[in-house]
N, C-alpha and C. Protein backbone atom coordinates (compact mmCIF):
# COMPACT_ATOMS: atom_id res chain seq x y z
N UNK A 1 16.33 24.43 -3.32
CA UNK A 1 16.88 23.36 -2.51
C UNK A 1 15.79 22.35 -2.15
N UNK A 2 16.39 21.04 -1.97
CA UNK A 2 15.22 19.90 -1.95
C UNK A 2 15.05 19.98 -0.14
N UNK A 3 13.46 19.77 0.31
CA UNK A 3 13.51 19.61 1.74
C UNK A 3 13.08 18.30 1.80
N UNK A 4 14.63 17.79 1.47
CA UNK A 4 14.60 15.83 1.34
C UNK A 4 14.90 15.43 3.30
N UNK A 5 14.69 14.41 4.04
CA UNK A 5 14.90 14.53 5.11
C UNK A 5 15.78 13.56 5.32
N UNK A 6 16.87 13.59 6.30
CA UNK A 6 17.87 12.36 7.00
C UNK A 6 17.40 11.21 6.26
N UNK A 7 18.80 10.66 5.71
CA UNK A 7 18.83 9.08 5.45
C UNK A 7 18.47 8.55 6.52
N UNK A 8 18.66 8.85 7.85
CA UNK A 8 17.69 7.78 8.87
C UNK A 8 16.10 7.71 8.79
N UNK A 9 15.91 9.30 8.68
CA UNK A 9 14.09 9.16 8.50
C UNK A 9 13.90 8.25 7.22
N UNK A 10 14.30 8.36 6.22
CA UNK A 10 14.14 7.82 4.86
C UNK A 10 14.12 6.07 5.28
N UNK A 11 15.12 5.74 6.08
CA UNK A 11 15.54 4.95 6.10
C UNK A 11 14.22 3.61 7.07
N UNK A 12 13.56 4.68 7.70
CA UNK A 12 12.54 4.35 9.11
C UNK A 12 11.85 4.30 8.37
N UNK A 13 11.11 5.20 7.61
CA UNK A 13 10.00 5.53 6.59
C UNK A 13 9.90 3.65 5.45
N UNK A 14 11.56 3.39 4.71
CA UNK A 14 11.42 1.94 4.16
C UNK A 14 11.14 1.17 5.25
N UNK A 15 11.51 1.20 6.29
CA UNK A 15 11.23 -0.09 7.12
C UNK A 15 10.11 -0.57 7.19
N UNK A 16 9.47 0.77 7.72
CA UNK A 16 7.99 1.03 7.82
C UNK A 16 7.11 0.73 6.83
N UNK A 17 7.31 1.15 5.60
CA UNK A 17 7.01 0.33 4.26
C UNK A 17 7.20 -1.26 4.42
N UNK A 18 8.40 -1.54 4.48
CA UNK A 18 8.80 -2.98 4.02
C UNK A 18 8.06 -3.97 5.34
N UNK A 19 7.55 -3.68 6.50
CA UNK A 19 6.86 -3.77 7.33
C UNK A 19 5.05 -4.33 6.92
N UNK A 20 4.83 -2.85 6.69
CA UNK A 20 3.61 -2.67 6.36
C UNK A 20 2.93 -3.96 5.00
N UNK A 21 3.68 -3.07 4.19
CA UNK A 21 3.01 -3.92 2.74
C UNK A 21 4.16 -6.03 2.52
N UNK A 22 3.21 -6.15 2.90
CA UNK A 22 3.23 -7.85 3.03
C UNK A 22 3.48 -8.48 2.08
N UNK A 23 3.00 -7.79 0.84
CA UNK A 23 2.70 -9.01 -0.36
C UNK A 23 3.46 -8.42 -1.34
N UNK A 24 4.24 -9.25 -2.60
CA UNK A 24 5.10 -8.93 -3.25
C UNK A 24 4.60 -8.31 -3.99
N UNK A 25 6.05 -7.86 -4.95
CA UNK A 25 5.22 -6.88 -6.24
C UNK A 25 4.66 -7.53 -7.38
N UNK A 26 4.73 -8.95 -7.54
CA UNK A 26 3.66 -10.06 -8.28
C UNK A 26 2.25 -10.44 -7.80
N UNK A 27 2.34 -10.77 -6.22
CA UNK A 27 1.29 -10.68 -6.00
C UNK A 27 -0.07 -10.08 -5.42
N UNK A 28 1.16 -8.32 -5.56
CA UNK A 28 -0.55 -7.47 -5.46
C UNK A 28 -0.10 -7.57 -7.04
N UNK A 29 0.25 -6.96 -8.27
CA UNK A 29 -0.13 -6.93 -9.72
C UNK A 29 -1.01 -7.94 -9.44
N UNK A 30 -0.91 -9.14 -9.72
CA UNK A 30 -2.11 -10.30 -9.98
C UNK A 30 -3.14 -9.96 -8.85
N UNK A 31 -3.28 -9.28 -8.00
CA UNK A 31 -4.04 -8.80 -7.56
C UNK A 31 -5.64 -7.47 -7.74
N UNK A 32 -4.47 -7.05 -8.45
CA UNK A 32 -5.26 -5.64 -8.92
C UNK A 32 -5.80 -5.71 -9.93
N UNK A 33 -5.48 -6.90 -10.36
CA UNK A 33 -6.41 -7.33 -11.92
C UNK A 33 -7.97 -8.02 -11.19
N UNK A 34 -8.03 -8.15 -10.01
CA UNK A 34 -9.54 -9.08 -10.34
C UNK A 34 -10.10 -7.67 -10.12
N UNK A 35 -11.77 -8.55 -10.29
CA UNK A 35 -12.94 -7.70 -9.88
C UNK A 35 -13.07 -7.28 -8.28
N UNK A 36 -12.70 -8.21 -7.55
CA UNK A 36 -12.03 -7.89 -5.89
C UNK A 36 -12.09 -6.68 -5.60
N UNK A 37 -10.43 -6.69 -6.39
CA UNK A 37 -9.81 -5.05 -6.18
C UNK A 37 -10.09 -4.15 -6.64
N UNK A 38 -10.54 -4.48 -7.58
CA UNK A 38 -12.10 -2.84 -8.53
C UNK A 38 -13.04 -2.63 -7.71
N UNK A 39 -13.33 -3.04 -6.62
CA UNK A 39 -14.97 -3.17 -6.47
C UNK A 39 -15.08 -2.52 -5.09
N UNK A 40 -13.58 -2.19 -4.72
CA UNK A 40 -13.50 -1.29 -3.34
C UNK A 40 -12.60 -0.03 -3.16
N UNK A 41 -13.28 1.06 -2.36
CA UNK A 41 -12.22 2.05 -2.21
C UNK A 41 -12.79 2.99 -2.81
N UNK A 42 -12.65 4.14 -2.30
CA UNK A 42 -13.12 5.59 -2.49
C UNK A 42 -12.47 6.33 -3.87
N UNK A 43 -13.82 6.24 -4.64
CA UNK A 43 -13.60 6.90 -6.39
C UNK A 43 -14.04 7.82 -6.94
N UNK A 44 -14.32 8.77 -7.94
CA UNK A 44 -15.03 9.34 -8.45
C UNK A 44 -15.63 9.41 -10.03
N UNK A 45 -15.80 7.67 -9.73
CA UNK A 45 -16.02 6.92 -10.80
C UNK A 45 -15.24 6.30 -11.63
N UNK A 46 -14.08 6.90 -11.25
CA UNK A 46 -12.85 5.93 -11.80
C UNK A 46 -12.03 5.31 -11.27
N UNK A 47 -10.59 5.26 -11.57
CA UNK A 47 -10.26 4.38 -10.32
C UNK A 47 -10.13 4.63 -8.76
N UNK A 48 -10.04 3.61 -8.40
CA UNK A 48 -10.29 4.54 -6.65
C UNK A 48 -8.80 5.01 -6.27
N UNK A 49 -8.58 5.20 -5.04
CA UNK A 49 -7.47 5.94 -4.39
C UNK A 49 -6.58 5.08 -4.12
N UNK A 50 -7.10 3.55 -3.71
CA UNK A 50 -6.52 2.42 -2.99
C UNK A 50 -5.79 1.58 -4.21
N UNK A 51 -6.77 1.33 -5.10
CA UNK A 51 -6.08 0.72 -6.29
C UNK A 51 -5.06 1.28 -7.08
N UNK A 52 -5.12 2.96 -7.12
CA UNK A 52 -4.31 3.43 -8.19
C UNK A 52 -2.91 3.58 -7.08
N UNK A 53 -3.04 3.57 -5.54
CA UNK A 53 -1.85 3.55 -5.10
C UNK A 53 -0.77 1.81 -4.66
N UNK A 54 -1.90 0.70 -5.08
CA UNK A 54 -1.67 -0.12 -5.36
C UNK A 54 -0.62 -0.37 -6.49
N UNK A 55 -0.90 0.21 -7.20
CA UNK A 55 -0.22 0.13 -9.34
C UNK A 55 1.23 0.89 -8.55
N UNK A 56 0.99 1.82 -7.72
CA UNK A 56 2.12 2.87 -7.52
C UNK A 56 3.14 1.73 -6.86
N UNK A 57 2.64 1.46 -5.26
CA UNK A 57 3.33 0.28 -4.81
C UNK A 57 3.83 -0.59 -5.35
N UNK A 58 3.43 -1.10 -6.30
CA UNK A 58 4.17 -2.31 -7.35
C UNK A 58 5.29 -1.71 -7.90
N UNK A 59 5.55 -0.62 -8.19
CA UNK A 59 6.24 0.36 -8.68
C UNK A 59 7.63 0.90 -7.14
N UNK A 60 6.96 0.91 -6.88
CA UNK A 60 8.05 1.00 -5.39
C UNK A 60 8.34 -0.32 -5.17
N UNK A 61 8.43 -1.74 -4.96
CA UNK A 61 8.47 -2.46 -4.70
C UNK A 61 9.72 -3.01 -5.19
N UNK A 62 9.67 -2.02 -7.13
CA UNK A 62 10.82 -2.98 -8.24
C UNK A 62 11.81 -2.13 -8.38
N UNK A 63 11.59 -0.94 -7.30
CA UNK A 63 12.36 0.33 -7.41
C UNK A 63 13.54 0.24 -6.50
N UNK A 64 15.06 0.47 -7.17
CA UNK A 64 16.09 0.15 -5.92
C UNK A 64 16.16 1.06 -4.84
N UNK A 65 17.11 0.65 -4.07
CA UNK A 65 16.42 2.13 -2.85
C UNK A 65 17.20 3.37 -3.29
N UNK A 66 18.26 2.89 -4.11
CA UNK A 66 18.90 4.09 -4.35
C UNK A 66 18.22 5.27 -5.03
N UNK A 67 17.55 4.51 -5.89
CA UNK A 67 16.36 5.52 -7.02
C UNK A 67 15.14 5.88 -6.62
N UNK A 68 15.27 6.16 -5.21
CA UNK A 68 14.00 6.53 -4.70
C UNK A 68 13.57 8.00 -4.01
N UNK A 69 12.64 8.61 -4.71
CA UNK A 69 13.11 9.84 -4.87
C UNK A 69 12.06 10.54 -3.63
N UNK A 70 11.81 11.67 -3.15
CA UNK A 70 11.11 12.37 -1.84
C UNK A 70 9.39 11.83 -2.36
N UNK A 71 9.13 12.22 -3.56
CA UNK A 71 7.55 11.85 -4.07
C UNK A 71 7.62 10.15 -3.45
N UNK A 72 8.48 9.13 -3.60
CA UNK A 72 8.70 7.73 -3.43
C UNK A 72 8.18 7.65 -1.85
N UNK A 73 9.22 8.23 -0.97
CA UNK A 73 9.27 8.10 0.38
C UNK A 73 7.96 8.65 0.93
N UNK A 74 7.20 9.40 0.23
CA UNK A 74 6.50 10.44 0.92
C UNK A 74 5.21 9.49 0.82
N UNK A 75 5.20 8.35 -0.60
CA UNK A 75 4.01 7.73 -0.62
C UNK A 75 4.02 6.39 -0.05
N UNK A 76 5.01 6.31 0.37
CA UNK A 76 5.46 5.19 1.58
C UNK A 76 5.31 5.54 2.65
N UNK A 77 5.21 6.73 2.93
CA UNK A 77 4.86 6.97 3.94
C UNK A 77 3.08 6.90 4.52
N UNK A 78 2.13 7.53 3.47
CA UNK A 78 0.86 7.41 3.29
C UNK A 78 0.61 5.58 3.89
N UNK A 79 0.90 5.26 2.83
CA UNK A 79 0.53 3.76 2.56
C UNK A 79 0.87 3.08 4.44
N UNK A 80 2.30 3.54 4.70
CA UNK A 80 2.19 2.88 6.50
C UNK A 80 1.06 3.47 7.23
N UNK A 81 0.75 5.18 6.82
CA UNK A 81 -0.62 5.43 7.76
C UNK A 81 -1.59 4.73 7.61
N UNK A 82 -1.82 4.52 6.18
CA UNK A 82 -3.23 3.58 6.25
C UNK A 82 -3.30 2.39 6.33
N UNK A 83 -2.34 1.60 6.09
CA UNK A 83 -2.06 0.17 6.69
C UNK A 83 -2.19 0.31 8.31
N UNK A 84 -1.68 1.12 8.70
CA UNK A 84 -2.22 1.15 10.49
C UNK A 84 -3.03 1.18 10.74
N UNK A 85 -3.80 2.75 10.47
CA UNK A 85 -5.33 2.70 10.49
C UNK A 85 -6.34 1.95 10.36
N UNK A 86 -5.90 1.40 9.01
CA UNK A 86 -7.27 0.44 8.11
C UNK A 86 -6.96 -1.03 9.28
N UNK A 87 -6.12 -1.36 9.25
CA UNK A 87 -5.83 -2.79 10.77
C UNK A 87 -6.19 -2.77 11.72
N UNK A 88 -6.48 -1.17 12.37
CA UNK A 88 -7.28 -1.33 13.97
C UNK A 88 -8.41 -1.72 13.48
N UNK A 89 -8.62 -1.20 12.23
CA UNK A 89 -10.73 -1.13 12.20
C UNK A 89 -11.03 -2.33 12.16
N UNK A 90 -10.27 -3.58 11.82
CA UNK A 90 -10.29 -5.21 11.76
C UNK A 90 -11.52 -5.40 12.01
N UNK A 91 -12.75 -5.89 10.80
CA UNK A 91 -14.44 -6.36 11.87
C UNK A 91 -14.01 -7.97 12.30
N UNK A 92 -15.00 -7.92 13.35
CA UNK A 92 -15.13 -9.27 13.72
C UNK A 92 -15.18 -10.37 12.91
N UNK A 93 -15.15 -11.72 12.97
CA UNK A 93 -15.56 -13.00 12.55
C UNK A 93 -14.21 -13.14 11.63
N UNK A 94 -14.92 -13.45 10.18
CA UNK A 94 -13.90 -14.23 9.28
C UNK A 94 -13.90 -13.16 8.53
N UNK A 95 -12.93 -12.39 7.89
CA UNK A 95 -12.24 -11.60 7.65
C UNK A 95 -12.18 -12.12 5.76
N UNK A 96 -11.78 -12.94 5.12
CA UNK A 96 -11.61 -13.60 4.08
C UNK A 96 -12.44 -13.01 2.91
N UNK A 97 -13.59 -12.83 2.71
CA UNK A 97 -14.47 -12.10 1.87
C UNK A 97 -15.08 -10.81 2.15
N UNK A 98 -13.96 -10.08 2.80
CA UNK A 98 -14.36 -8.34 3.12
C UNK A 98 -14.04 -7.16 2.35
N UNK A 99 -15.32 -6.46 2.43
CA UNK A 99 -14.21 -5.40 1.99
C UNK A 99 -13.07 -4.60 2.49
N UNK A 100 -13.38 -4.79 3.53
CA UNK A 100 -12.10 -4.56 4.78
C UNK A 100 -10.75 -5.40 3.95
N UNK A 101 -10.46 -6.12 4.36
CA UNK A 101 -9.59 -7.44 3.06
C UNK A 101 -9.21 -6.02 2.42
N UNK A 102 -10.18 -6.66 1.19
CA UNK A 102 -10.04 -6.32 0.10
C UNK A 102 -9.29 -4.96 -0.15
N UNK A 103 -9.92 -3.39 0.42
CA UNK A 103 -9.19 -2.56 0.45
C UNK A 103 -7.73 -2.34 1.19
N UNK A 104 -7.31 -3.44 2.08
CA UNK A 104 -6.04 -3.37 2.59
C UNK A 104 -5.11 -4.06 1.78
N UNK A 105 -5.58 -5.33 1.14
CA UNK A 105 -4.84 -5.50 -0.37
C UNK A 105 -4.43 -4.82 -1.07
N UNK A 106 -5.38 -3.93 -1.59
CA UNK A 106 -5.41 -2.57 -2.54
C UNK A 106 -3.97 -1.85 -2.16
N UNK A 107 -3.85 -1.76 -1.39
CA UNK A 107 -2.37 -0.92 -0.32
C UNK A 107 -1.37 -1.86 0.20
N UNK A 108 -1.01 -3.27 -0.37
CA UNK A 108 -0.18 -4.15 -0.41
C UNK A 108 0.16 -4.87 1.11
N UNK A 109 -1.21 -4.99 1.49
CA UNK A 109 -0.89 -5.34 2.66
C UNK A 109 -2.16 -6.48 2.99
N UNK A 110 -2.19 -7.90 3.22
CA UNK A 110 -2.80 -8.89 3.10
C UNK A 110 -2.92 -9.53 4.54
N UNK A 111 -4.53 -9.27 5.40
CA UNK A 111 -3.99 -9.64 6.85
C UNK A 111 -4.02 -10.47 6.78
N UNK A 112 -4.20 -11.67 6.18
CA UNK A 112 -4.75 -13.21 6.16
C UNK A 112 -2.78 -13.73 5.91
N UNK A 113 -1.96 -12.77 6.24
CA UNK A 113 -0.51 -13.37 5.89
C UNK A 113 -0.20 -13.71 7.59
């Protein structure tokens, strides 16, 4: 048996997604192509964690809600923790050329919106 949870949690969980990640599913792809988004985020020499859940997000983004399966919700769910998290840590000044930025991009979420 699946331990899938309430269409309401599911339902809180998209909000929370559709909330969180800011930027469409065109413009993180054209995103994840520069050197930017390679050049940040925790790896082990390959791709990092942030980018490869980036590729995923684009992928949730073009996905209807109907076809969205517990693995879907569960990484929508991740992505709102660290969109929270990674936003308190906000450094001071101008924000625009950070890696701060940069890795919250990575996770479809652009504070400069």
């Amino acid at each position: 048996m699946s331990a899938r949870k309430s269409g309401s949690e599911d339902d809180d969980v998209r909000h929370a997604f559709g909330d969180a990640v800011n930027m469409t599913a065109g413009e993180l792809e054209k995103w994840l192509e520069t050197d930017e988004s390679k050049s940040v985020g925790q790896s082990d020499g390959g791709e990092s964690v942030g980018h490869e859940s980036g590729r995923r997000i684009v992928t949730l983004l073009r996905t209807r809600k109907a076809d969205l399966g517990e693995d879907d919700i569960a990484h929508m769910r991740k992505v709102v923790g660290y969109v929270r998290r990674h936003v308190e840590q906000r450094p001071d000044g101008d924000i625009t050329d950070t890696r701060w930025r940069y890795s919250l991009m990575n996770w479809g979420h652009d504070p400069k919106k």
